[in-house]
Protein backbone atom coordinates (compact mmCIF):
# COMPACT_ATOMS: atom_id res chain seq x y z
CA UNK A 1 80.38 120.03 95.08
CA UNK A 2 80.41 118.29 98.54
CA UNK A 3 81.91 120.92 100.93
CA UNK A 4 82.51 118.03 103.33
CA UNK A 5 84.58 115.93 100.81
CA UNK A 6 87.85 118.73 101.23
CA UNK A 7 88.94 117.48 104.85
CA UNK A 8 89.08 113.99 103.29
CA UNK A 9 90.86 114.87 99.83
CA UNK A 10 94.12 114.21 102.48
CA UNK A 11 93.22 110.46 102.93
CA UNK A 12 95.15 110.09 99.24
CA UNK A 13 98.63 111.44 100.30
CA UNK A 14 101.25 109.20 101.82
CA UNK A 15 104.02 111.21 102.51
CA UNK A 16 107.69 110.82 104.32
CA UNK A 17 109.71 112.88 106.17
CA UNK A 18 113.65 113.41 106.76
CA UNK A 19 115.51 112.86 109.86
CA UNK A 20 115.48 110.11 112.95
CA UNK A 21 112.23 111.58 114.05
CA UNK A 22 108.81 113.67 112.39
CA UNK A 23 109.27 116.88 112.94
CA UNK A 24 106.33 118.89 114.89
CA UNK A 25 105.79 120.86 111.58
CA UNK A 26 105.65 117.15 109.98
CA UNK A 27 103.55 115.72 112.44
CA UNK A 28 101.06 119.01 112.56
CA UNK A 29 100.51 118.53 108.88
CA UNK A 30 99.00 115.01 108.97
CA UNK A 31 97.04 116.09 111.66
CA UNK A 32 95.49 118.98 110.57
CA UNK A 33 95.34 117.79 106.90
CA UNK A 34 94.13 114.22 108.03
CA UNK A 35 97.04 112.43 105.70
CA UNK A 36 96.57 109.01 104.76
CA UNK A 37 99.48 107.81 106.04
CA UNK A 38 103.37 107.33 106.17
CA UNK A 39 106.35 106.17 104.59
CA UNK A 40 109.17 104.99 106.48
CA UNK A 41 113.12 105.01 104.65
CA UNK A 42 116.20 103.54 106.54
CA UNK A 43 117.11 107.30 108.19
CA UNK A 44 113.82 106.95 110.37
CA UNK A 45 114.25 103.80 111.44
CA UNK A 46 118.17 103.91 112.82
CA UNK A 47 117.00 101.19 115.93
CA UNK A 48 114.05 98.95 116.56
CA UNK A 49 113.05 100.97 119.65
CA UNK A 50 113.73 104.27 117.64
CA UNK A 51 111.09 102.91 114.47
CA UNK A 52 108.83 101.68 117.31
CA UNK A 53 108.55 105.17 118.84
CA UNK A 54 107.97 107.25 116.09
CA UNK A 55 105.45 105.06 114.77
CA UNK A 56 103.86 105.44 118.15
CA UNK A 57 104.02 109.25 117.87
CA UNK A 58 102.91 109.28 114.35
CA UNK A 59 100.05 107.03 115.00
CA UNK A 60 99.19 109.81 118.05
CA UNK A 61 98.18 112.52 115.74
CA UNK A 62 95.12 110.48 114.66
CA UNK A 63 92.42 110.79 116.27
CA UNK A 64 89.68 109.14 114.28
CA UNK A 65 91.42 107.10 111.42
CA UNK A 66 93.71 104.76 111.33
CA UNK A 67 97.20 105.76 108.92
CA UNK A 68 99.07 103.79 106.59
CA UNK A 69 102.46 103.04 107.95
CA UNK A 70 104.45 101.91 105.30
CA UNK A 71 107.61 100.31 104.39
CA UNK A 72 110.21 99.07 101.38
CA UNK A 73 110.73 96.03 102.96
CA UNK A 74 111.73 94.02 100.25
CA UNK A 75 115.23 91.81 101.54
CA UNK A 76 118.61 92.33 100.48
CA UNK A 77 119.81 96.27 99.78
CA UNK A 78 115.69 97.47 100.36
CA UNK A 79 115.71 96.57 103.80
CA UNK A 80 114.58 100.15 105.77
CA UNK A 81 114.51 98.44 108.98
CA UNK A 82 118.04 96.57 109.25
CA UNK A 83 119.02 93.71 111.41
CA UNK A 84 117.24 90.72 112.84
CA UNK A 85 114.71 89.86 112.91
CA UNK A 86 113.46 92.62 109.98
CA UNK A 87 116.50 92.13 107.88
CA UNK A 88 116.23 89.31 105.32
CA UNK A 89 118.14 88.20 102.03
CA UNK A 90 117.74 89.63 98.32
CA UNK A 91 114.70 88.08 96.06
CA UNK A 92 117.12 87.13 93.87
CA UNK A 93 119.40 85.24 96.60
CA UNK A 94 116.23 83.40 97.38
CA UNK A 95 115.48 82.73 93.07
CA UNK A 96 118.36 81.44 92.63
CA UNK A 97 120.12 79.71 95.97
CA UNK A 98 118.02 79.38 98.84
CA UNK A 99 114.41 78.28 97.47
CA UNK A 100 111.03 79.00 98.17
CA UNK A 101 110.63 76.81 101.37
CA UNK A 102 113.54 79.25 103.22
CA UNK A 103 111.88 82.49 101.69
CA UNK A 104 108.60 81.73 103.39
CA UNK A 105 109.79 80.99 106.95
CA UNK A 106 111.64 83.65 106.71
CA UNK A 107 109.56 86.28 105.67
CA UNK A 108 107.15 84.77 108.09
CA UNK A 109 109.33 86.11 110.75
CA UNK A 110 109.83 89.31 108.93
CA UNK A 111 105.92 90.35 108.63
CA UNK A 112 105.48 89.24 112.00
CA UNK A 113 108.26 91.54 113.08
CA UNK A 114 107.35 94.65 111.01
CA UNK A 115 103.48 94.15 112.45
CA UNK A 116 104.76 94.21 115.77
CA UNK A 117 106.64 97.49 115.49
CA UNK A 118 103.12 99.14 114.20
CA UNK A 119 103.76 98.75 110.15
CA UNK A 120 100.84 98.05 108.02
CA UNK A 121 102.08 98.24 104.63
CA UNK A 122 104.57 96.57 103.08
CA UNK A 123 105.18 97.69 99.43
CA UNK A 124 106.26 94.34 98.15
CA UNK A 125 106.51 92.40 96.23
CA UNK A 126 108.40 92.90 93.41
CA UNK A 127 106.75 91.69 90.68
CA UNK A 128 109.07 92.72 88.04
CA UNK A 129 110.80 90.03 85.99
CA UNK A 130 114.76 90.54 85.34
CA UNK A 131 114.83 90.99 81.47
CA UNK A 132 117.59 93.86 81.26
CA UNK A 133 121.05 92.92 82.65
CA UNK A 134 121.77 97.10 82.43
CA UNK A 135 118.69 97.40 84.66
CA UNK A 136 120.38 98.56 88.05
CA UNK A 137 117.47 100.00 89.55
CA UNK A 138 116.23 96.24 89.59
CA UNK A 139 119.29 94.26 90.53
CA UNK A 140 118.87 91.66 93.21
CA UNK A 141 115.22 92.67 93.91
CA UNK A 142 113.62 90.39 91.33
CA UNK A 143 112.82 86.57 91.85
CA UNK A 144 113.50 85.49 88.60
CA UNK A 145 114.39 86.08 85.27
CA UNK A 146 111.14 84.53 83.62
CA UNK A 147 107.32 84.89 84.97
CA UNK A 148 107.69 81.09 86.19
CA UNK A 149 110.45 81.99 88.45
CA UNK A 150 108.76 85.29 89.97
CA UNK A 151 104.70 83.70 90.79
CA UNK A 152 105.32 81.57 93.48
CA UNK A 153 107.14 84.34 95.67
CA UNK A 154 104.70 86.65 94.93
CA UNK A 155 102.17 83.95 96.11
CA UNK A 156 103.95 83.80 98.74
CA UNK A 157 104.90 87.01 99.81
CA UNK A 158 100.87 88.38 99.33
CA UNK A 159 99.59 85.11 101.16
CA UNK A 160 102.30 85.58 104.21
CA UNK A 161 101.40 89.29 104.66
CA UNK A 162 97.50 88.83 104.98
CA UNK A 163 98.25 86.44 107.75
CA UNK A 164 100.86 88.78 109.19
CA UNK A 165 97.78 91.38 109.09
CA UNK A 166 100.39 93.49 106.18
CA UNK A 167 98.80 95.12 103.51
CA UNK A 168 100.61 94.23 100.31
CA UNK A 169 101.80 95.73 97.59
CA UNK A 170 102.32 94.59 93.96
CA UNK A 171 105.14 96.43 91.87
CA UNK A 172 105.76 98.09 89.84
CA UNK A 173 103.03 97.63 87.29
CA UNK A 174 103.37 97.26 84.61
CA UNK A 175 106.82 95.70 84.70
CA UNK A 176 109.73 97.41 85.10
CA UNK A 177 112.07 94.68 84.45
CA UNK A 178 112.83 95.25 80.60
CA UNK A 179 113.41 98.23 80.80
CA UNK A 180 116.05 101.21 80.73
CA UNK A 181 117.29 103.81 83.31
CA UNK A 182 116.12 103.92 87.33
CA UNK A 183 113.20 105.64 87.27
CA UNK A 184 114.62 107.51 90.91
CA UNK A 185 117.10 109.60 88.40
CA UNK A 186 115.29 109.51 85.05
CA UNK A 187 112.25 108.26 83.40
CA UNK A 188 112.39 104.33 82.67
CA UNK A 189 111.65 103.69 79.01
CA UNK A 190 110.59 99.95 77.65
CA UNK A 191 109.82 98.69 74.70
CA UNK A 192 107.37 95.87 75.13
CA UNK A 193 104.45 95.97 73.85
CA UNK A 194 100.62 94.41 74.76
CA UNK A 195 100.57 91.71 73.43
CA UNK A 196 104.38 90.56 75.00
CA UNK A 197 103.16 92.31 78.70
CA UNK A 198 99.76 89.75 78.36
CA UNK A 199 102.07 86.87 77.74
CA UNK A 200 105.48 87.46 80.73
CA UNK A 201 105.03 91.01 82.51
CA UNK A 202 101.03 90.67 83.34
CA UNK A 203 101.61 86.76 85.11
CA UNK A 204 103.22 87.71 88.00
CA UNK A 205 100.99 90.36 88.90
CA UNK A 206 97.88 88.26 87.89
CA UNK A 207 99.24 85.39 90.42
CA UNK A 208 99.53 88.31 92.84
CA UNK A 209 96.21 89.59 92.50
CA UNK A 210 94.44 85.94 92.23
CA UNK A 211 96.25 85.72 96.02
CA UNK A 212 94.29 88.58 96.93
CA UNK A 213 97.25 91.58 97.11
CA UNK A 214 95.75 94.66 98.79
CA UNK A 215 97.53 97.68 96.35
CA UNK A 216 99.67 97.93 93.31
CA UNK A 217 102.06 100.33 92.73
CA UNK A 218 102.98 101.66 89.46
CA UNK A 219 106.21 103.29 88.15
CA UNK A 220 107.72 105.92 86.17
CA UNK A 221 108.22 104.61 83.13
CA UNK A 222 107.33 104.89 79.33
CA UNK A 223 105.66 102.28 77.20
CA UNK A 224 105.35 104.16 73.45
CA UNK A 225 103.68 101.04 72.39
CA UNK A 226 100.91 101.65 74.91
CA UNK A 227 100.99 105.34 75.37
CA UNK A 228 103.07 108.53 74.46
CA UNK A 229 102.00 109.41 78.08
CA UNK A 230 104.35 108.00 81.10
CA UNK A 231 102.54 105.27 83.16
CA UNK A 232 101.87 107.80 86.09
CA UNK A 233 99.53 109.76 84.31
CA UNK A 234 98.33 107.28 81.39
CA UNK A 235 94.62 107.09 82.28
CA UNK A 236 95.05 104.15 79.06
CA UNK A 237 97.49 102.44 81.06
CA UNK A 238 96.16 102.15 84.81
CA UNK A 239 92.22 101.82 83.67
CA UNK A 240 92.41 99.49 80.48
CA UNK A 241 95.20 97.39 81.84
CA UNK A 242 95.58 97.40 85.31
CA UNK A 243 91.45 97.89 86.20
CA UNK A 244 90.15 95.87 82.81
CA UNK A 245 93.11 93.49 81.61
CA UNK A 246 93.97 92.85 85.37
CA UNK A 247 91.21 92.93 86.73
CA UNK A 248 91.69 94.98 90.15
CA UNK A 249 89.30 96.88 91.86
CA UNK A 250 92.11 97.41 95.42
CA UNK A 251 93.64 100.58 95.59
CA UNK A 252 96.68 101.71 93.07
CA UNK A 253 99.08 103.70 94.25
CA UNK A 254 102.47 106.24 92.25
CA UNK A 255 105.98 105.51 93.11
CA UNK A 256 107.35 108.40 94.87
CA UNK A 257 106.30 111.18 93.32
CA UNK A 258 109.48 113.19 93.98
CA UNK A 259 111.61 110.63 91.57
CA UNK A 260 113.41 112.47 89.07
CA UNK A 261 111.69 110.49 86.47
CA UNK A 262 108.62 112.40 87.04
CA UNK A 263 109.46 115.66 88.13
CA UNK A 264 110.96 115.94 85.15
CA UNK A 265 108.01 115.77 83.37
CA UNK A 266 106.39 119.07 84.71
CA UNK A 267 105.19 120.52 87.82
CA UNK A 268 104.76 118.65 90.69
CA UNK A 269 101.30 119.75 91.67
CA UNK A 270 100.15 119.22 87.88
CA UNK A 271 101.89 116.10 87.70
CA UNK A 272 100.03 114.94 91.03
CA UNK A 273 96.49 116.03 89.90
CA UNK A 274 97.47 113.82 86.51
CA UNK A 275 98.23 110.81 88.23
CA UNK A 276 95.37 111.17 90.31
CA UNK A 277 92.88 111.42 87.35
CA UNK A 278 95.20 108.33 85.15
CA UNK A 279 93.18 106.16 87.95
CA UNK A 280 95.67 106.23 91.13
CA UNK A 281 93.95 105.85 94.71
CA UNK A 282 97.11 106.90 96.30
CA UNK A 283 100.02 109.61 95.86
CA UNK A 284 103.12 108.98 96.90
CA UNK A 285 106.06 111.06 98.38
CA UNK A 286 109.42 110.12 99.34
CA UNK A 287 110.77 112.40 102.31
CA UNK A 288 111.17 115.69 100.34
CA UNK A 289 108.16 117.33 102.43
CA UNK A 290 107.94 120.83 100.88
CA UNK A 291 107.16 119.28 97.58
CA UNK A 292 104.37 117.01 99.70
CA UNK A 293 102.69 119.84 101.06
CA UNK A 294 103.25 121.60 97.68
CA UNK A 295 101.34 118.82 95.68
CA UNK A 296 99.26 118.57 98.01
CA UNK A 297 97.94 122.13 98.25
CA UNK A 298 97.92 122.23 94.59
CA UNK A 299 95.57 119.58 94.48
CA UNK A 300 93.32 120.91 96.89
CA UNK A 301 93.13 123.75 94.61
CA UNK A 302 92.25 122.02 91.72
CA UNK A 303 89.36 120.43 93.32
CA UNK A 304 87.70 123.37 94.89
CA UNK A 305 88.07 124.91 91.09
CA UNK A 306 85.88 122.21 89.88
CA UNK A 307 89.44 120.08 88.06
CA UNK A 308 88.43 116.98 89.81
CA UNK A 309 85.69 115.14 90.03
CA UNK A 310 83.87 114.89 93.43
CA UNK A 311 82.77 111.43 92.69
CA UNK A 312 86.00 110.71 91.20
CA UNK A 313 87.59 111.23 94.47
CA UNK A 314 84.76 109.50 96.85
CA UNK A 315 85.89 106.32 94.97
CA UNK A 316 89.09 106.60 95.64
CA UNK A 317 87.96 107.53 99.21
CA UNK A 318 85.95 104.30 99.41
CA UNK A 319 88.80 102.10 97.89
CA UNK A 320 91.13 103.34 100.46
CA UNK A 321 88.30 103.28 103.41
CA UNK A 322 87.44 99.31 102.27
CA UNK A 323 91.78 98.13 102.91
CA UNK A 324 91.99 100.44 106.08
CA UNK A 325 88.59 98.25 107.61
CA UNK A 326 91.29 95.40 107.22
CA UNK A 327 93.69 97.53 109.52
CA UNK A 328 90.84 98.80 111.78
CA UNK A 329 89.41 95.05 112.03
CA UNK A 330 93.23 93.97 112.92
CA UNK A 331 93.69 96.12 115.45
CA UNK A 332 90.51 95.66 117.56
CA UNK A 333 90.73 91.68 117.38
C-alpha cells in the first residue's frame, strides 16, 4: 500500500456547505483533508461581491493545489448565481423560442462572468432529452425533446466553456429524460434499454464528448434493462457504457451523493466506496457536511483496510490531476 497515497484520497470529494459563508470548521476540513474542491448552491452566493469573497477565502486554504469551484449554472430555475450578467434563460426557452445564435452570446457572457468571480466548473450541460412530460425534475432544463434538438447546445455550451477557461460537465449520463421520479427525493427509474440509449440518449452526450467536455456526471437512477444495480454504483453501467460505448477517458463524477435517491439505498459511506469502485473519479456532496465528512472518513477507512485498490485510486488521482493542469495552466497565463 502507498502510505503517501492517504493525504491525496481527499482530491475525490467535492463537497458544499450551508450558509452565506464556509464555516471555519468547513474551511479547516478542506484544508487539512486537502478536498478536491467546492460546490456552490444559490444560499452561498446571495451577491456577486458576497460569491466573489468566499471563493477568495475558499481558494485561501490551498496551499499547493488548485480546487474545483463549482456551479449548477444551467439558465432558467438552476441559476445559483442570480442576476446579470450570471443569470440567463431556461434550455428549453432557448429550444424552443430564442434559437441557438441568442444561446451562444449569451452564455458567452455568462462563462465569462462565472470565470471572473473564480468558478471553474460548470456542471452543464444538460444532456438529457425531454421524453417524460411527468418528469419534473427535468422541466425547462432540457434543449429538446429529440437528440437533434439537444447536440448543438451541448456543442455549444462545451465549446463556449473551454474558451471561457470552464470545465464542463455532461449530464446526467445516461439520460435522465425518460424517466420517472426526481432523483433529489427518490430513485429515478427508466425503462429504456441499450439498444434505444445507442440510438437517442447516447447522441447528445457523444456530440458532447466529440467537443471535448471535461467531466460527466451521472445520476441516480435505475435502468433494469442494464443493471439491477442503480447507475451510481453499476460498475456495468459507468465502465461498459460510459468508458467503452462512449468512449471517455475525462473524469466522471455522482450527483450529490446526499439525494434521497441514493441514501436510500444504504449507508452513505458504503454507498460512497460503491460509487467509487462502479468507475467514478469524483464524489459528490450537496451542502449536508456531516454526511461529507462521514463518507468521507468511511472511505478513508476502507482504503487503509485494503477495500480499495491503491492503483484504482492513483487513476482517478491522475484523471483529476490531468483537468486541474487545464485550471493551473489558466491561471498562470
Amino acid at each position: 500500500m502507498n502510505s503517501d497515497l492517504i493525504n491525496y484520497i481527499g482530491q475525490l470529494f467535492i463537497i458544499g456547505f450551508s450558509g452565506e459563508e464556509p464555516s471555519s470548521a468547513f474551511l479547516n476540513f478542506l484544508a487539512e483533508e486537502n478536498i478536491g474542491g467546492v460546490i456552490l448552491f444559490k444560499e452561498n452566493c446571495p451577491t456577486h461581491q458576497k460569491t466573489k469573497t468566499n471563493i477568495e477565502l475558499i481558494r485561501s486554504v490551498y496551499l499547493s493545489s488548485v480546487p474545483f469551484v463549482a456551479v449548477d449554472q444551467e439558465g432558467g430555475r438552476v441559476c445559483r448565481i442570480m442576476g446579470a450578467p450570471a443569470e440567463f434563460p431556461s434550455a428549453t426557452l432557448y429550444g424552443t423560442k430564442y434559437g441557438l445564435e441568442r444561446f451562444e452570446e449569451d452564455y458567452t457572457r455568462v462563462a465569462m462572468y462565472l470565470e471572473s468571480l473564480g468558478i471553474n466548473v460548470n456542471l452543464a450541460p444538460v444532456c438529457d432529452i425531454f421524453l417524460n412530460p411527468k418528469n419534473d425534475c427535468l422541466k425547462d432544463r432540457c434543449f429538446g425533446e429529440t437528440a437533434q434538438e439537444v447536440i448543438p447546445f451541448v456543442k455549444a455550451m462545451v465549446s463556449i466553456s473551454r474558451k471561457s477557461l470552464l470545465l464542463s460537465c455532461l449530464k446526467h449520463f445516461p439520460g435522465l429524460g425518460a424517466a420517472q421520479n426526481d432523483p433529489h427525493h427518490k430513485t429515478a427509474v427508466a425503462d429504456y434499454g441499450p439498444l434505444t440509449w445507442e440510438q437517442r440518449e447516447k447522441l447528445p452526450f457523444a456530440a458532447g464528448v466529440k467537443e471535448g467536455a471535461d467531466i460527466i456526471m451521472t445520476t441516480h437512477v435505475r435502468l433494469l434493462q442494464f443493471d439491477k444495480q442503480i447507475v451510481t454504483i453499476s460498475s456495468k453501467i459507468v465502465s461498459q457504457y460510459l468508458r467503452q460505448r462512449l468512449g471517455f477517458d475525462g473524469a466522471v463524477t455522482t450527483d450529490d451523493m446526499t439525494m434521497k435517491g441514493l441514501t436510500s439505498e444504504g449507508n452513505i459511506g458504503e454507498m460512497t466506496v460503491q460509487a467509487f469502485k462502479a468507475g467514478h473519479d469524483l464524489l459528490l456532496f450537496g451542502q449536508n457536511m456531516e454526511l461529507a465528512m462521514e463518507a468521507y472518513e468511511y472511505f478513508k477507512d476502507a482504503y487503509l483496510r485494503g477495500d480499495i485498490d491503491a492503483e484504482r485510486i492513483k487513476t482517478s488521482l491522475n484523471r483529476i490531476a490531468g483537468i486541474k493542469f487545464k485550471l493551473a495552466k489558466s491561471v498562470s497565463l
